[in-house]
PDB file of N, CA and C in Angstrom:
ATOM      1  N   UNK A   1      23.061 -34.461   3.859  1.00  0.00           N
ATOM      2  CA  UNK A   1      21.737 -34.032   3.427  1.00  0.00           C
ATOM      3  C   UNK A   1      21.198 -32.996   4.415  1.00  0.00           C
ATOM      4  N   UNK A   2      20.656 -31.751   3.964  1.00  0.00           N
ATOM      5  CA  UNK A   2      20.215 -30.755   4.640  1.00  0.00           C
ATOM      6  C   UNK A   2      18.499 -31.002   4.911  1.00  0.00           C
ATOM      7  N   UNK A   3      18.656 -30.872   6.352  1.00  0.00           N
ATOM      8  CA  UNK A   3      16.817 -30.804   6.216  1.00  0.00           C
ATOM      9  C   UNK A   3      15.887 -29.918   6.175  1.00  0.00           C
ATOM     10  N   UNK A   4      15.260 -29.577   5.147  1.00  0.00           N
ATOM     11  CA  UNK A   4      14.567 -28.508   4.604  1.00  0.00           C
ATOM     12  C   UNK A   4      13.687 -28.465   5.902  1.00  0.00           C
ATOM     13  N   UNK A   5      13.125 -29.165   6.847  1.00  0.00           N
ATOM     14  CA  UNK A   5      11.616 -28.766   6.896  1.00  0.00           C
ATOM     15  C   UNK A   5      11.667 -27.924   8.406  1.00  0.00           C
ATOM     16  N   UNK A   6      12.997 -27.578   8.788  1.00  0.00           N
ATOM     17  CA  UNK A   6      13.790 -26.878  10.033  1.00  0.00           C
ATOM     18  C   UNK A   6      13.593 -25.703   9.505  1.00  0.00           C
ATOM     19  N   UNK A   7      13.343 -24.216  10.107  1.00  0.00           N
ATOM     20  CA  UNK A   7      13.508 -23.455   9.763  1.00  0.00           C
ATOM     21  C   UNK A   7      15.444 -22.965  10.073  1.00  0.00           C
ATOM     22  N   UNK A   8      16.150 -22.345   9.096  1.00  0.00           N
ATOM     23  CA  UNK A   8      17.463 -21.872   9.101  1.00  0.00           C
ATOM     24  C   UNK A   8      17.229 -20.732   9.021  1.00  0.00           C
ATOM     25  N   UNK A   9      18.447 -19.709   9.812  1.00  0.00           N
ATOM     26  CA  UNK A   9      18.718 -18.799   9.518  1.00  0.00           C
ATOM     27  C   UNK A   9      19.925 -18.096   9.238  1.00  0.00           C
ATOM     28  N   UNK A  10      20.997 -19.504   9.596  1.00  0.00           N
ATOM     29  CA  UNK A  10      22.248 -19.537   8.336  1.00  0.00           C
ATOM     30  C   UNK A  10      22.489 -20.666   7.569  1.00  0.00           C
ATOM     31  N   UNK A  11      23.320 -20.179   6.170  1.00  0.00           N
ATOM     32  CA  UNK A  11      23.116 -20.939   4.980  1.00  0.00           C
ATOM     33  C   UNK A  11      24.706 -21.802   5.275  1.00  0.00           C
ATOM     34  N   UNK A  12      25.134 -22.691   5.020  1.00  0.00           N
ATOM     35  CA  UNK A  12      26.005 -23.382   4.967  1.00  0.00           C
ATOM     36  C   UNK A  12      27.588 -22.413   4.788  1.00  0.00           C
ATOM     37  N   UNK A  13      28.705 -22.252   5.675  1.00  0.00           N
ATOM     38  CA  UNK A  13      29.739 -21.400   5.514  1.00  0.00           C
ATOM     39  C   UNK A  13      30.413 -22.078   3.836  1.00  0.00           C
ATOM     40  N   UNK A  14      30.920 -21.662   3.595  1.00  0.00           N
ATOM     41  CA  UNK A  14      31.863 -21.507   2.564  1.00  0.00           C
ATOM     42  C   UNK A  14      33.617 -20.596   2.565  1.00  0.00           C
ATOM     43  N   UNK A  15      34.498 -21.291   2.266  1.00  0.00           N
ATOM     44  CA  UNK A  15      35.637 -20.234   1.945  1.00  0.00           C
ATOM     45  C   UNK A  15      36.049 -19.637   0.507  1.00  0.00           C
ATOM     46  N   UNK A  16      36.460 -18.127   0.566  1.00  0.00           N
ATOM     47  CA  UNK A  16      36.725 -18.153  -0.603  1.00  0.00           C
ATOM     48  C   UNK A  16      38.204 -18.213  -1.045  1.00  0.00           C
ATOM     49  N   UNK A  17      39.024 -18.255  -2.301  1.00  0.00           N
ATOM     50  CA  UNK A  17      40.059 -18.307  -2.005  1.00  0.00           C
ATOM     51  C   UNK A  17      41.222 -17.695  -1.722  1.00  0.00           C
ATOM     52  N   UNK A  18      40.594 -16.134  -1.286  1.00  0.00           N
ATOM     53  CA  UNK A  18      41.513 -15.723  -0.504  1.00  0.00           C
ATOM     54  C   UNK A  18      41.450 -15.826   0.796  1.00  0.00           C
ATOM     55  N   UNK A  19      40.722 -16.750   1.424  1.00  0.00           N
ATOM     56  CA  UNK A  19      40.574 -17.569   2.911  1.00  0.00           C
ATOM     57  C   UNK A  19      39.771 -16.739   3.894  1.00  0.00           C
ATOM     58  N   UNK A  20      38.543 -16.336   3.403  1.00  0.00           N
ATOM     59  CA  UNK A  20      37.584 -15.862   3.983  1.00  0.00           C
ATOM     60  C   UNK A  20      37.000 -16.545   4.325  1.00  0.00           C
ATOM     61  N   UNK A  21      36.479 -17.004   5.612  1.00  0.00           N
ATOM     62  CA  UNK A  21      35.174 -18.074   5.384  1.00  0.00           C
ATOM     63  C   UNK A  21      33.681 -17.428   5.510  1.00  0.00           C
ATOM     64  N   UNK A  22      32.701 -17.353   4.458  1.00  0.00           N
ATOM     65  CA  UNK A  22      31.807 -16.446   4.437  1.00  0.00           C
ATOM     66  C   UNK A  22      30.330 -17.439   5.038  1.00  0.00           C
ATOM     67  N   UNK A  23      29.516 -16.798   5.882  1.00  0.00           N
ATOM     68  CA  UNK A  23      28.487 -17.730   6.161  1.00  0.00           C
ATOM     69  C   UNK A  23      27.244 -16.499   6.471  1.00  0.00           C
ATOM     70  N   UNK A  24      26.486 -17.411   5.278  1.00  0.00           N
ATOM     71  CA  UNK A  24      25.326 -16.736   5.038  1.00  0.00           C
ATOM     72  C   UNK A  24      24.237 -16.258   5.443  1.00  0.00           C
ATOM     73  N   UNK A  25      23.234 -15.354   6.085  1.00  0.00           N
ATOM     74  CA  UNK A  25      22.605 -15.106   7.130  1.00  0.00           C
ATOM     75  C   UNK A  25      21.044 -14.955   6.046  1.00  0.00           C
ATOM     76  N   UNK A  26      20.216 -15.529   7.000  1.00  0.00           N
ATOM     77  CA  UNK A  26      19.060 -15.162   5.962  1.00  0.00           C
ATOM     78  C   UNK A  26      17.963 -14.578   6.561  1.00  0.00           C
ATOM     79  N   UNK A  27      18.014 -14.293   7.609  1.00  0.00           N
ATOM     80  CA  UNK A  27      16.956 -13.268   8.341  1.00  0.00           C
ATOM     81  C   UNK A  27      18.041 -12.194   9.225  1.00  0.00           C
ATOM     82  N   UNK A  28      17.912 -10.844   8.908  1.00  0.00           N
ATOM     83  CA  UNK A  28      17.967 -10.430   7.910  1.00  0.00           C
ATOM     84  C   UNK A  28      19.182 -10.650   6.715  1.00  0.00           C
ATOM     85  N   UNK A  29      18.869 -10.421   5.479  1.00  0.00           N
ATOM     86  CA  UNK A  29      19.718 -10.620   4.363  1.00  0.00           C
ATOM     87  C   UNK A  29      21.010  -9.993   4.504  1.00  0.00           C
ATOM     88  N   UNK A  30      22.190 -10.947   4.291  1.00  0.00           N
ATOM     89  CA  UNK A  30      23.654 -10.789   4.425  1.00  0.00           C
ATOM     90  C   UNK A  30      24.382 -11.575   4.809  1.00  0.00           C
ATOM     91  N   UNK A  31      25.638 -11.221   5.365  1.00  0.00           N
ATOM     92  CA  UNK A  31      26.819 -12.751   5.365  1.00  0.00           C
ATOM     93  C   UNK A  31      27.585 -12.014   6.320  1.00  0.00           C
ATOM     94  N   UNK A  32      28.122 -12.801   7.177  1.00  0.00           N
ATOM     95  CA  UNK A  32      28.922 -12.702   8.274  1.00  0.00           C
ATOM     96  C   UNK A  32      30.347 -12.913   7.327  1.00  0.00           C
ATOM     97  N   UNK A  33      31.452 -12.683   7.175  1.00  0.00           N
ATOM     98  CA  UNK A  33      32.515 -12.437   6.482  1.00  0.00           C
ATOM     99  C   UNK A  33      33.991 -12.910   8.043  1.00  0.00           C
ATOM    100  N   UNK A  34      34.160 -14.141   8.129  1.00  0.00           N
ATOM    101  CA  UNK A  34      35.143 -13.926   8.572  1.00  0.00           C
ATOM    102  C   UNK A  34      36.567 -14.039   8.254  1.00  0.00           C
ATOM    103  N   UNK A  35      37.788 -12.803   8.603  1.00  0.00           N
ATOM    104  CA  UNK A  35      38.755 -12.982   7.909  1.00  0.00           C
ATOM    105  C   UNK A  35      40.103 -12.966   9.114  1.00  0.00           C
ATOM    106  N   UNK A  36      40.858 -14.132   9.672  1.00  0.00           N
ATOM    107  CA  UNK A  36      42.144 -13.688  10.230  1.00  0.00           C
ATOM    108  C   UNK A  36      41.592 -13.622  11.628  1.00  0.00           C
ATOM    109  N   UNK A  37      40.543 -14.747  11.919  1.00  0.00           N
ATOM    110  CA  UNK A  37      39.901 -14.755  13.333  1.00  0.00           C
ATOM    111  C   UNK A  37      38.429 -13.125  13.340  1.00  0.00           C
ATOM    112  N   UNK A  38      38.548 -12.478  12.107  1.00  0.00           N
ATOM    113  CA  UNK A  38      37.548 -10.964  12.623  1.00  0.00           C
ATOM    114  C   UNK A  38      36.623 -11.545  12.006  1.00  0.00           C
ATOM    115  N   UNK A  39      35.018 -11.329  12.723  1.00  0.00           N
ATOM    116  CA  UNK A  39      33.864 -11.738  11.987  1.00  0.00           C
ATOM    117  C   UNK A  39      33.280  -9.899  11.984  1.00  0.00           C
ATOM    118  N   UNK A  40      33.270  -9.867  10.293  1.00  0.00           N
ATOM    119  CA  UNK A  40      32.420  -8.454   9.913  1.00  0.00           C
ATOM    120  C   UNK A  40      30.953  -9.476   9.324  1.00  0.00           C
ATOM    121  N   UNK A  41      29.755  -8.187   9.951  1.00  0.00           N
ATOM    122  CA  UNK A  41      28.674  -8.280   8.742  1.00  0.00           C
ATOM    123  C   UNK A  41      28.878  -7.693   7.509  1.00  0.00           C
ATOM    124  N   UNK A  42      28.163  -8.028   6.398  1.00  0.00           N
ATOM    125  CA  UNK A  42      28.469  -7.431   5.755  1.00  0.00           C
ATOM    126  C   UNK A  42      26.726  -7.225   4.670  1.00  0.00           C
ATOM    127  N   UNK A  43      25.946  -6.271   4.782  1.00  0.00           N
ATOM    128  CA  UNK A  43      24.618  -6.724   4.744  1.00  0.00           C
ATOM    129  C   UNK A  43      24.553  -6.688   2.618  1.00  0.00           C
ATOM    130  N   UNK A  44      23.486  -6.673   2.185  1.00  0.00           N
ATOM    131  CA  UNK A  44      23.201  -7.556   1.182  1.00  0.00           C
ATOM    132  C   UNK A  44      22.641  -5.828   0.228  1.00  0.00           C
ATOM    133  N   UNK A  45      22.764  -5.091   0.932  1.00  0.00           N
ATOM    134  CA  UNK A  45      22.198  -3.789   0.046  1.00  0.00           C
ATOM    135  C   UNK A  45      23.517  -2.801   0.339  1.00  0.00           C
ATOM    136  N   UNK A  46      23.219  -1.304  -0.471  1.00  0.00           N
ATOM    137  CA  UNK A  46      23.979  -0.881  -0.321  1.00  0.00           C
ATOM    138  C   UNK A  46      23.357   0.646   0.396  1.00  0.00           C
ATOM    139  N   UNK A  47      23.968   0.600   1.593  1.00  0.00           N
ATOM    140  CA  UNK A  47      23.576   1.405   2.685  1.00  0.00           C
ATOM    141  C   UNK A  47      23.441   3.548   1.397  1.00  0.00           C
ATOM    142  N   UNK A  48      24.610   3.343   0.726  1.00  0.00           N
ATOM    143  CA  UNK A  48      24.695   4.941   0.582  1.00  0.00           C
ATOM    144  C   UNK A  48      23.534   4.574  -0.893  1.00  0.00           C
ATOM    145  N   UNK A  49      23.004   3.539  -1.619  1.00  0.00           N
ATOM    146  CA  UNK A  49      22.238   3.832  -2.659  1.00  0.00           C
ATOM    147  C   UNK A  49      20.919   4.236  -1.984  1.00  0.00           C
ATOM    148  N   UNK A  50      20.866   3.344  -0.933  1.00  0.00           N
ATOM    149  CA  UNK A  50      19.259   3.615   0.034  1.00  0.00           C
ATOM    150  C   UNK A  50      19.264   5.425   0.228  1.00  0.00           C
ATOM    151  N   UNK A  51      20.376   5.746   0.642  1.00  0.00           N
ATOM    152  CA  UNK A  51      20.218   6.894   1.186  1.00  0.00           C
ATOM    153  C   UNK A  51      20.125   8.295   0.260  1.00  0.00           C
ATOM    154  N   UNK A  52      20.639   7.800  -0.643  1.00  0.00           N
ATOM    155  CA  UNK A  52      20.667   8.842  -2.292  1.00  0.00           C
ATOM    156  C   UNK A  52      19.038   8.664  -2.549  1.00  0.00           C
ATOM    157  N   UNK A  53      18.358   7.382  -2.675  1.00  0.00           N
ATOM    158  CA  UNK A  53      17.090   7.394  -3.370  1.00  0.00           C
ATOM    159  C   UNK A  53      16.528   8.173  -2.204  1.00  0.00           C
ATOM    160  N   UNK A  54      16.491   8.473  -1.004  1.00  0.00           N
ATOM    161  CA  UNK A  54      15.610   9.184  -0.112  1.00  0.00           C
ATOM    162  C   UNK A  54      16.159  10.302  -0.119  1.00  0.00           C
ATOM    163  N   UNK A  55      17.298  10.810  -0.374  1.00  0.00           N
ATOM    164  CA  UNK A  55      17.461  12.458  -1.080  1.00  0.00           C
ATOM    165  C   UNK A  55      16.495  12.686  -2.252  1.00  0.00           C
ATOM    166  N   UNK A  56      16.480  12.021  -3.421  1.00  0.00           N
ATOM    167  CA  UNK A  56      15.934  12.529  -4.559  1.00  0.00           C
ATOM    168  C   UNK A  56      14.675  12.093  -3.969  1.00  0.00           C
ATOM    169  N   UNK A  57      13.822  11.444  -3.547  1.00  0.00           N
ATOM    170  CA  UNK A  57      12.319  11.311  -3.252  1.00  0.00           C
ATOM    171  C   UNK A  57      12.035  12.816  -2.693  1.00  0.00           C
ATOM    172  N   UNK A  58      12.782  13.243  -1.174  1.00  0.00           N
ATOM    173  CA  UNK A  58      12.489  14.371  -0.773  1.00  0.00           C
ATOM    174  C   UNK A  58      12.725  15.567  -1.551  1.00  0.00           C
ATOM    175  N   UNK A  59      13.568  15.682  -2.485  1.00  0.00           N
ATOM    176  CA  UNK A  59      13.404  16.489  -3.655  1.00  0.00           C
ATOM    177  C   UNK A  59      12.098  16.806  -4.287  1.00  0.00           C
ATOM    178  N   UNK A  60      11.896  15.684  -5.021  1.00  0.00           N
ATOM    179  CA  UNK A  60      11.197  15.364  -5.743  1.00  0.00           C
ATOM    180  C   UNK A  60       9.482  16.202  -5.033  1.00  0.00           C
ATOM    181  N   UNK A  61       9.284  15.722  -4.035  1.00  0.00           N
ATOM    182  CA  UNK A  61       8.450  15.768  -3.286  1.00  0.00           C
ATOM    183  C   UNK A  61       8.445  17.149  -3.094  1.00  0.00           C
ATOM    184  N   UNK A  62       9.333  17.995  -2.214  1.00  0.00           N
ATOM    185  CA  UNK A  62       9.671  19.460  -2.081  1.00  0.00           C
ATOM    186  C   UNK A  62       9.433  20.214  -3.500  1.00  0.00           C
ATOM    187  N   UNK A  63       9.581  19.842  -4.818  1.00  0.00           N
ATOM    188  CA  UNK A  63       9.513  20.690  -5.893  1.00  0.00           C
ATOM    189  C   UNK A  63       8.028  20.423  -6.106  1.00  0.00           C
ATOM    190  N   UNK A  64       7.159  19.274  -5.859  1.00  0.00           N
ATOM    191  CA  UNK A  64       5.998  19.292  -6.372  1.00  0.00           C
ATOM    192  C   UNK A  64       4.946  20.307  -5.761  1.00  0.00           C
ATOM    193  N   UNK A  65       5.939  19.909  -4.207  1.00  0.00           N
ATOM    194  CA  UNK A  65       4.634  21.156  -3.507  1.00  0.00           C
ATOM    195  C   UNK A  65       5.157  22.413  -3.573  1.00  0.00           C
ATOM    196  N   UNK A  66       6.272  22.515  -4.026  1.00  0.00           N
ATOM    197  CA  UNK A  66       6.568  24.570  -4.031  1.00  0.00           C
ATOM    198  C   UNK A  66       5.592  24.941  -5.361  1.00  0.00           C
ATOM    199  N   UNK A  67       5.301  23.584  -6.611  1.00  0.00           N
ATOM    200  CA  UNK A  67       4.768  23.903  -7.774  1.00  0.00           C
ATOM    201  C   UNK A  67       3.117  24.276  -6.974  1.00  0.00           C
ATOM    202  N   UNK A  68       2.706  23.511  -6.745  1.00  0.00           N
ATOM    203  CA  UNK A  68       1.448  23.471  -5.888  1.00  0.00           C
ATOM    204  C   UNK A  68       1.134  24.773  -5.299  1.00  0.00           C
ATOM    205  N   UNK A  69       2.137  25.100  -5.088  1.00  0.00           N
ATOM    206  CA  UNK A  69       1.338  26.214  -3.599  1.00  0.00           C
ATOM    207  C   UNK A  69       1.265  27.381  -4.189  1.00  0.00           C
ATOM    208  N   UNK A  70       2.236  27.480  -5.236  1.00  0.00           N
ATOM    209  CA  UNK A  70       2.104  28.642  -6.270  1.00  0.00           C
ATOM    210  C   UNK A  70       1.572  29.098  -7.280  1.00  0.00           C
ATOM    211  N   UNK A  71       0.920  27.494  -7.860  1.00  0.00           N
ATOM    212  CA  UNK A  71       0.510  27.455  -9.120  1.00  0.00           C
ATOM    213  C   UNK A  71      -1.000  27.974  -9.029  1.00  0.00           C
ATOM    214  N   UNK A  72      -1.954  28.697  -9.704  1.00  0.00           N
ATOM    215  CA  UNK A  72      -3.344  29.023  -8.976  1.00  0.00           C
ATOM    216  C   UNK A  72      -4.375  27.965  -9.663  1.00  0.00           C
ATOM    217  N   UNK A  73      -5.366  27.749  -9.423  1.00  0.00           N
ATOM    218  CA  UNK A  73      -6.382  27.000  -9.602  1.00  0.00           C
ATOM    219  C   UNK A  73      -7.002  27.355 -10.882  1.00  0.00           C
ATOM    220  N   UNK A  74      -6.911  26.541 -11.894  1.00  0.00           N
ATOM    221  CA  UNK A  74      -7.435  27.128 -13.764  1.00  0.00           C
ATOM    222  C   UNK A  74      -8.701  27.511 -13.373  1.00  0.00           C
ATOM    223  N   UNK A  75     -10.104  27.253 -12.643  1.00  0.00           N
ATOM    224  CA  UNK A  75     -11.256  27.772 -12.091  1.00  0.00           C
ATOM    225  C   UNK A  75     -11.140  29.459 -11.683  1.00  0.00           C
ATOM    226  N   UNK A  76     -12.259  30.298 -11.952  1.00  0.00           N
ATOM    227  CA  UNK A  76     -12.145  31.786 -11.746  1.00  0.00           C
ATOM    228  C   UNK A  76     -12.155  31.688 -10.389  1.00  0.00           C
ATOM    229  N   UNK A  77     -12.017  32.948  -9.863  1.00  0.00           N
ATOM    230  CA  UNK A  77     -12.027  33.263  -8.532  1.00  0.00           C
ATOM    231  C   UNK A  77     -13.336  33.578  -8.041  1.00  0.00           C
ATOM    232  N   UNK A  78     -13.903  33.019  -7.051  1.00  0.00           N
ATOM    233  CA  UNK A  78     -15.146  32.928  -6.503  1.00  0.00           C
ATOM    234  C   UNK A  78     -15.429  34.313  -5.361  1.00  0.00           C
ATOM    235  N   UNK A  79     -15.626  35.231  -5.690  1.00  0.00           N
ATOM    236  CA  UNK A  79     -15.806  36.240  -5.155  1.00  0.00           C
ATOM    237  C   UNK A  79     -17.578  37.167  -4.233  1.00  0.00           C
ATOM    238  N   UNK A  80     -17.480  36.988  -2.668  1.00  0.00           N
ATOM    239  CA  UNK A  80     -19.471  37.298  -2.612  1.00  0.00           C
ATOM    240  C   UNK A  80     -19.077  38.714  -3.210  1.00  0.00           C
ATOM    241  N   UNK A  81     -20.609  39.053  -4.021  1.00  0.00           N
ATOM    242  CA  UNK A  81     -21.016  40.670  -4.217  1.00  0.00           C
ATOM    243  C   UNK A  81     -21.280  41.357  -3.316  1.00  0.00           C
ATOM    244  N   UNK A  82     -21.156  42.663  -3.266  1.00  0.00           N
ATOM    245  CA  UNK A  82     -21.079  43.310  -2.362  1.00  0.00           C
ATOM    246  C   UNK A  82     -22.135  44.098  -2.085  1.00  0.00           C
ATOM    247  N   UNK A  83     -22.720  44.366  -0.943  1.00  0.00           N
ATOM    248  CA  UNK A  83     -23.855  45.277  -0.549  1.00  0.00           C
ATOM    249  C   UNK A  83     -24.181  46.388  -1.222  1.00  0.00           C
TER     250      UNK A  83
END
């Protein structure tokens, strides 16, 4: 019986059956993977999707303000009269 009222910050190991024994990490999210005596992390996201969505944000971002800086204001141009 596990006692909940401990805080954990690994989850019970497990093997799989190609004789990994994987043990679960929960601050931060991921699993320690050991295989043949080697312990890899192995974290719970995927490092190159993170890094694609912060290409297209800075895109995204870069095209709004080139639209911006070029685009002129639908209001006339406010001009003083002259002497």
């Amino acid at each position: 019986m596990v006692d909940m009222t401990e805080p954990r910050v690994f989850g019970d190991p497990y093997e799989t059956p190609d004789g990994t024994t994987v043990l679960p990490v929960h601050r931060p999210v991921g699993v320690f993977a050991v295989r043949d005596g080697q312990a890899k992390w192995e974290p719970a996201y995927d490092a190159t999707r993170v890094a694609l969505l912060g290409v297209g944000v800075g895109l995204v971002a870069a095209t709004l303000a080139g639209i911006a800086m070029v685009h002129r204001p639908p209001w006339p141009d406010l001009r003083a009269r002259g002497r």
